[in-house]
N, C-alpha and C. Protein backbone atom coordinates (compact mmCIF):
# COMPACT_ATOMS: atom_id res chain seq x y z
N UNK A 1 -82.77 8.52 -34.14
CA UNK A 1 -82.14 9.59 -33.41
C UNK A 1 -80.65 9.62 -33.78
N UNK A 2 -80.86 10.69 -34.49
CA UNK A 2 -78.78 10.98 -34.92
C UNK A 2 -77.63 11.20 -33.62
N UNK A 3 -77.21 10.81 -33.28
CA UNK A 3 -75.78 11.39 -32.58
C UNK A 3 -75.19 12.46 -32.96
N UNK A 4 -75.09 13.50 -32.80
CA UNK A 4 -74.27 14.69 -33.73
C UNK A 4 -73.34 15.36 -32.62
N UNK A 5 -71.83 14.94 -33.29
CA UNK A 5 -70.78 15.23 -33.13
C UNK A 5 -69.56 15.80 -34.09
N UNK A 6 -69.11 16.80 -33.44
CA UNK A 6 -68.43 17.54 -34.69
C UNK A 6 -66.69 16.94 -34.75
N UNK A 7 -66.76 16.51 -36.51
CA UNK A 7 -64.92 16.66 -36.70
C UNK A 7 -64.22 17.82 -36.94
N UNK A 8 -63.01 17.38 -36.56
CA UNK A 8 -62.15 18.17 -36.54
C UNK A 8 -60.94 17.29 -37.61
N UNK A 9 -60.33 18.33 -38.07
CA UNK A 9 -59.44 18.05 -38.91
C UNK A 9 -57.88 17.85 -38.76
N UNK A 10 -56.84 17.78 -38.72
CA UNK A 10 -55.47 17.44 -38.11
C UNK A 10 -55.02 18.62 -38.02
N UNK A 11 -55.01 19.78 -38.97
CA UNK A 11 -54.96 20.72 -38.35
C UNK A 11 -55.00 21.61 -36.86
N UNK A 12 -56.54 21.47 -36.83
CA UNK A 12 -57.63 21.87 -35.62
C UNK A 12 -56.81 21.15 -34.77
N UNK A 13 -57.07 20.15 -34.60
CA UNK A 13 -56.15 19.16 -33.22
C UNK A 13 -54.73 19.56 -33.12
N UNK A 14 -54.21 19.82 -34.19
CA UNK A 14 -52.68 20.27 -34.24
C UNK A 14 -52.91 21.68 -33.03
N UNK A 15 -53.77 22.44 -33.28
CA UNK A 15 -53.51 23.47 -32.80
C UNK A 15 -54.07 23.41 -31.18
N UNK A 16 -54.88 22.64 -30.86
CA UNK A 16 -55.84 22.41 -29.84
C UNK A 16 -54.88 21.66 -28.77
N UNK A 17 -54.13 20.33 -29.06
CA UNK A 17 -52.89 19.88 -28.61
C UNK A 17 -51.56 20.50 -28.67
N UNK A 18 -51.22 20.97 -29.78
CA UNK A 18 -49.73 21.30 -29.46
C UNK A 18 -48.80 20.13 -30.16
N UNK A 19 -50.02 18.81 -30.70
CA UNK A 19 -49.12 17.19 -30.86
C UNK A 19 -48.98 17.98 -32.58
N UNK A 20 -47.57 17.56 -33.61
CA UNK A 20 -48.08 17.51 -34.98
C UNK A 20 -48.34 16.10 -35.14
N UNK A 21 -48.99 16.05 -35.99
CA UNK A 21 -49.78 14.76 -36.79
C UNK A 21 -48.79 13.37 -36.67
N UNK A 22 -47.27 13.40 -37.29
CA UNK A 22 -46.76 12.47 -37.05
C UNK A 22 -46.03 11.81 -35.72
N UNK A 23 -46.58 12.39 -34.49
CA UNK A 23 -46.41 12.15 -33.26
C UNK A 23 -47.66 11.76 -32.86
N UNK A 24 -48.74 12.28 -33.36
CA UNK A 24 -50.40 11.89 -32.99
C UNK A 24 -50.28 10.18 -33.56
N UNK A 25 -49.85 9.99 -34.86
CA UNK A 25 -49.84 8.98 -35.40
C UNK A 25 -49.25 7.88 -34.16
N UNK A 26 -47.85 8.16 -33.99
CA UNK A 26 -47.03 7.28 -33.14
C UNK A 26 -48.17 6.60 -31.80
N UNK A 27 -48.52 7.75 -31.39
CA UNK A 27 -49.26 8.00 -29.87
C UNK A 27 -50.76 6.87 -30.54
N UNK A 28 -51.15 7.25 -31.72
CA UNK A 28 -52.37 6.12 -31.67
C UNK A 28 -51.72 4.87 -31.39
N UNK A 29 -51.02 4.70 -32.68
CA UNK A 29 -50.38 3.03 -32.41
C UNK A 29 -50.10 2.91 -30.97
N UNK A 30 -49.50 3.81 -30.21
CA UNK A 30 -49.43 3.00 -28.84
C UNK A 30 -50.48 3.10 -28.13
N UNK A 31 -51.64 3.52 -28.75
CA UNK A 31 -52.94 3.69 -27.73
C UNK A 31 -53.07 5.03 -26.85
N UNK A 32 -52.31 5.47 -27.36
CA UNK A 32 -52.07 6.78 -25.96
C UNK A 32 -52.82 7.87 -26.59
N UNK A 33 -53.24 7.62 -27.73
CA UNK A 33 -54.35 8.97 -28.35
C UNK A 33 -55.35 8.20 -29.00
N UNK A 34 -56.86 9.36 -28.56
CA UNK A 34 -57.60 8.54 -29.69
C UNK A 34 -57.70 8.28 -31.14
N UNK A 35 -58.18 7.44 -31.65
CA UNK A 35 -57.75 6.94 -33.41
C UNK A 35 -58.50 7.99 -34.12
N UNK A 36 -58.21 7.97 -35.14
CA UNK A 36 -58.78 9.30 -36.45
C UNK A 36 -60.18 8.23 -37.44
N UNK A 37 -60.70 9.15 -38.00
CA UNK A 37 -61.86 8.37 -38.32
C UNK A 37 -61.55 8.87 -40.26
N UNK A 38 -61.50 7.62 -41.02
CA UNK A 38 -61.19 8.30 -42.25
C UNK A 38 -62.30 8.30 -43.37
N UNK A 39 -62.46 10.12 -43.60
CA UNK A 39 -63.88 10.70 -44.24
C UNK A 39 -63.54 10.37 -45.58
N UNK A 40 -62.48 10.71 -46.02
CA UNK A 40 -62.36 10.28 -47.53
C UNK A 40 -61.24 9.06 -47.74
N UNK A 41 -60.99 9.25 -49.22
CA UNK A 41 -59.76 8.66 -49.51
C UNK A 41 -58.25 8.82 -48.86
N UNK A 42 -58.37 10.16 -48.86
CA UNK A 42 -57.31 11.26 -48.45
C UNK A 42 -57.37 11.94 -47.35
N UNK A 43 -58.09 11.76 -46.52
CA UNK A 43 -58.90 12.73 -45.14
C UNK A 43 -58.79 11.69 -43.89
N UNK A 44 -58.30 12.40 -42.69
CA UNK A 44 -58.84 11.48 -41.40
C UNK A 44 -59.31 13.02 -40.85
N UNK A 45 -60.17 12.51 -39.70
CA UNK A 45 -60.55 13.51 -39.14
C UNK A 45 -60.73 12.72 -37.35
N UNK A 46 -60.66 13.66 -36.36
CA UNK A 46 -60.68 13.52 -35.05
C UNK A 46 -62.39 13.90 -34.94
N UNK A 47 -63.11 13.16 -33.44
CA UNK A 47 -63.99 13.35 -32.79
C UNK A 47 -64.00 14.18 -31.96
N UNK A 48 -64.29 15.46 -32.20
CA UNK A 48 -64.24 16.35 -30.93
C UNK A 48 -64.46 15.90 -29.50
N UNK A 49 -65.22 15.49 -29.20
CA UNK A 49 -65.57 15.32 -27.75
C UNK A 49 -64.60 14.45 -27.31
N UNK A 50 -64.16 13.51 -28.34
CA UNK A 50 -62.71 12.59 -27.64
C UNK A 50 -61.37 13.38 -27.04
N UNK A 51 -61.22 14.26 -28.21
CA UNK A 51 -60.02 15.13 -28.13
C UNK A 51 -60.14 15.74 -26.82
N UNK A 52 -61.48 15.89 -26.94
CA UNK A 52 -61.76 16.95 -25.59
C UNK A 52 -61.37 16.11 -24.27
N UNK A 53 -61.63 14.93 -24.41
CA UNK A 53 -61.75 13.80 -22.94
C UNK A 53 -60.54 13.23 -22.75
N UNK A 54 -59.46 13.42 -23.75
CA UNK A 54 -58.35 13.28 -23.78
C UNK A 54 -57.62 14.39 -22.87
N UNK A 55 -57.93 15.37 -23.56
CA UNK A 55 -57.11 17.09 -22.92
C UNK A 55 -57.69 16.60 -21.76
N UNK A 56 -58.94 16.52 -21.08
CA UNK A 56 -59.25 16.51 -19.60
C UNK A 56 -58.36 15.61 -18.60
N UNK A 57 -57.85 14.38 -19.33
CA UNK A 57 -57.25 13.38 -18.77
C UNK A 57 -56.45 13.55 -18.59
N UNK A 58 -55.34 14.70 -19.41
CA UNK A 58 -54.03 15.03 -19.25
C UNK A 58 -54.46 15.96 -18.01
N UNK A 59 -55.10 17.10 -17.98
CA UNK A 59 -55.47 17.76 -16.81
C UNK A 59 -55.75 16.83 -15.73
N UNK A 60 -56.43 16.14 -15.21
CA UNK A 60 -56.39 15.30 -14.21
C UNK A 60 -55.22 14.36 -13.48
N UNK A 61 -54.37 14.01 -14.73
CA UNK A 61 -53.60 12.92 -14.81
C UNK A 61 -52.45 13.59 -14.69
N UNK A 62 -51.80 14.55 -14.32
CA UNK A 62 -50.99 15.69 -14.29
C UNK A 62 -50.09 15.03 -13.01
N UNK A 63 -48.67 15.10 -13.73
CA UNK A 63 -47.56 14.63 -12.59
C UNK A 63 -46.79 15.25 -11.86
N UNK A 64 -47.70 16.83 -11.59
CA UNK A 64 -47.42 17.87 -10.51
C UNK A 64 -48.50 17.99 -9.66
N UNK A 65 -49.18 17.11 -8.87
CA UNK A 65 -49.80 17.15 -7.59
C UNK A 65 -49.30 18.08 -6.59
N UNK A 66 -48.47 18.37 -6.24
CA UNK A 66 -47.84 18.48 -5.13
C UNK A 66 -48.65 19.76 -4.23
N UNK A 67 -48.94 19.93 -3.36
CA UNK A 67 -49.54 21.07 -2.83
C UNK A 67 -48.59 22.67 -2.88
N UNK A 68 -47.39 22.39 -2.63
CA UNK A 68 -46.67 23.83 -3.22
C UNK A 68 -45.87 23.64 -4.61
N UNK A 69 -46.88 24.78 -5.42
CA UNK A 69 -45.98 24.48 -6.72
C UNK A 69 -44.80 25.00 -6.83
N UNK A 70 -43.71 24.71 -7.64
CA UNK A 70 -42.39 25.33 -7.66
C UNK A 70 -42.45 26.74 -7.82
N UNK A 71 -41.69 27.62 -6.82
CA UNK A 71 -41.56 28.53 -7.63
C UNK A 71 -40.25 29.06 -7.51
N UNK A 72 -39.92 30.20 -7.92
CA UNK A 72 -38.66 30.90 -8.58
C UNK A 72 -37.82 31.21 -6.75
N UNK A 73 -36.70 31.12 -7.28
CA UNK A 73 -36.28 31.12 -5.73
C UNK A 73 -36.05 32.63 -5.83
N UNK A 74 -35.63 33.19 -4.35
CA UNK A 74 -35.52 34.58 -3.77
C UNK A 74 -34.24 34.89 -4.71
N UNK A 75 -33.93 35.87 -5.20
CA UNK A 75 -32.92 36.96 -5.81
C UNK A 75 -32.34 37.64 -5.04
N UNK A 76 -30.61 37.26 -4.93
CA UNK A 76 -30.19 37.99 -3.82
C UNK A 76 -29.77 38.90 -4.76
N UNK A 77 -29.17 40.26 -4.60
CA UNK A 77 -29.18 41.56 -5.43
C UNK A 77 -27.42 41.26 -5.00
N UNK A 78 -26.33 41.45 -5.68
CA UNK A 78 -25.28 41.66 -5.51
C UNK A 78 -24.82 42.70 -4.29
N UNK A 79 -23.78 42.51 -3.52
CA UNK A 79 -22.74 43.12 -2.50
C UNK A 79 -21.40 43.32 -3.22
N UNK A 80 -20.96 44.44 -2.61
CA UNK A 80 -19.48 44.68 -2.49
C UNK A 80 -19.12 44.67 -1.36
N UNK A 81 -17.66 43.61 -1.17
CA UNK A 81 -16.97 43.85 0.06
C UNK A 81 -15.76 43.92 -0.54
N UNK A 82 -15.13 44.92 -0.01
CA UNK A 82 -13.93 45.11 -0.68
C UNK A 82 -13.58 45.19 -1.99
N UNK A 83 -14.34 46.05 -2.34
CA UNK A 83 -14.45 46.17 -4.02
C UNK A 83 -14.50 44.79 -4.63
N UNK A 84 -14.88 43.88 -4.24
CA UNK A 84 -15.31 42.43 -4.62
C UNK A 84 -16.59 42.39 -4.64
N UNK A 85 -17.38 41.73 -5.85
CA UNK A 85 -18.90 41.65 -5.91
C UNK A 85 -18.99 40.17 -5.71
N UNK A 86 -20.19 40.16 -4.68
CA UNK A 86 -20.30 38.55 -3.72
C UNK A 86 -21.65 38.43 -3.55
């Protein structure tokens, strides 16, 4: 029974994350991303479903809990008093 899971290429992840490659790199060595799997000589490629369980973790793991999210404060519209704008 095969396992079948699709790679992705540094590209693909480039675009899927937002990380480029030599920050993905950094982030493996510290463990903070999953490792690349290398198809050729010249080739690494990512595990989709990792990438994927990764993105979820950042969604979960998210350091804006808070029950009211920020938002934009009220806009007071300018006054004149005395030909002074206040």
């Amino acid at each position: 029974m095969a396992i079948q899971t699709r790679l992705m290429n540094e590209k693909e992840v480039e675009e899927v994350t937002g990380i480029d490659r030599y920050q993905r790199r950094y982030m493996v060595r510290e463990g903070l991303f999953p490792s690349p799997v290398r198809v050729s000589y010249r080739k690494i490629a990512y595990f989709e479903d990792e990438i994927n369980a990764w993105l979820e973790e950042r969604r979960n793991d998210r350091s804006i809990k808070a029950k009211n999210y920020w938002q934009p404060a009220e806009r007071l519209e300018p006054t004149l008093e005395n030909g002074v704008v206040v």
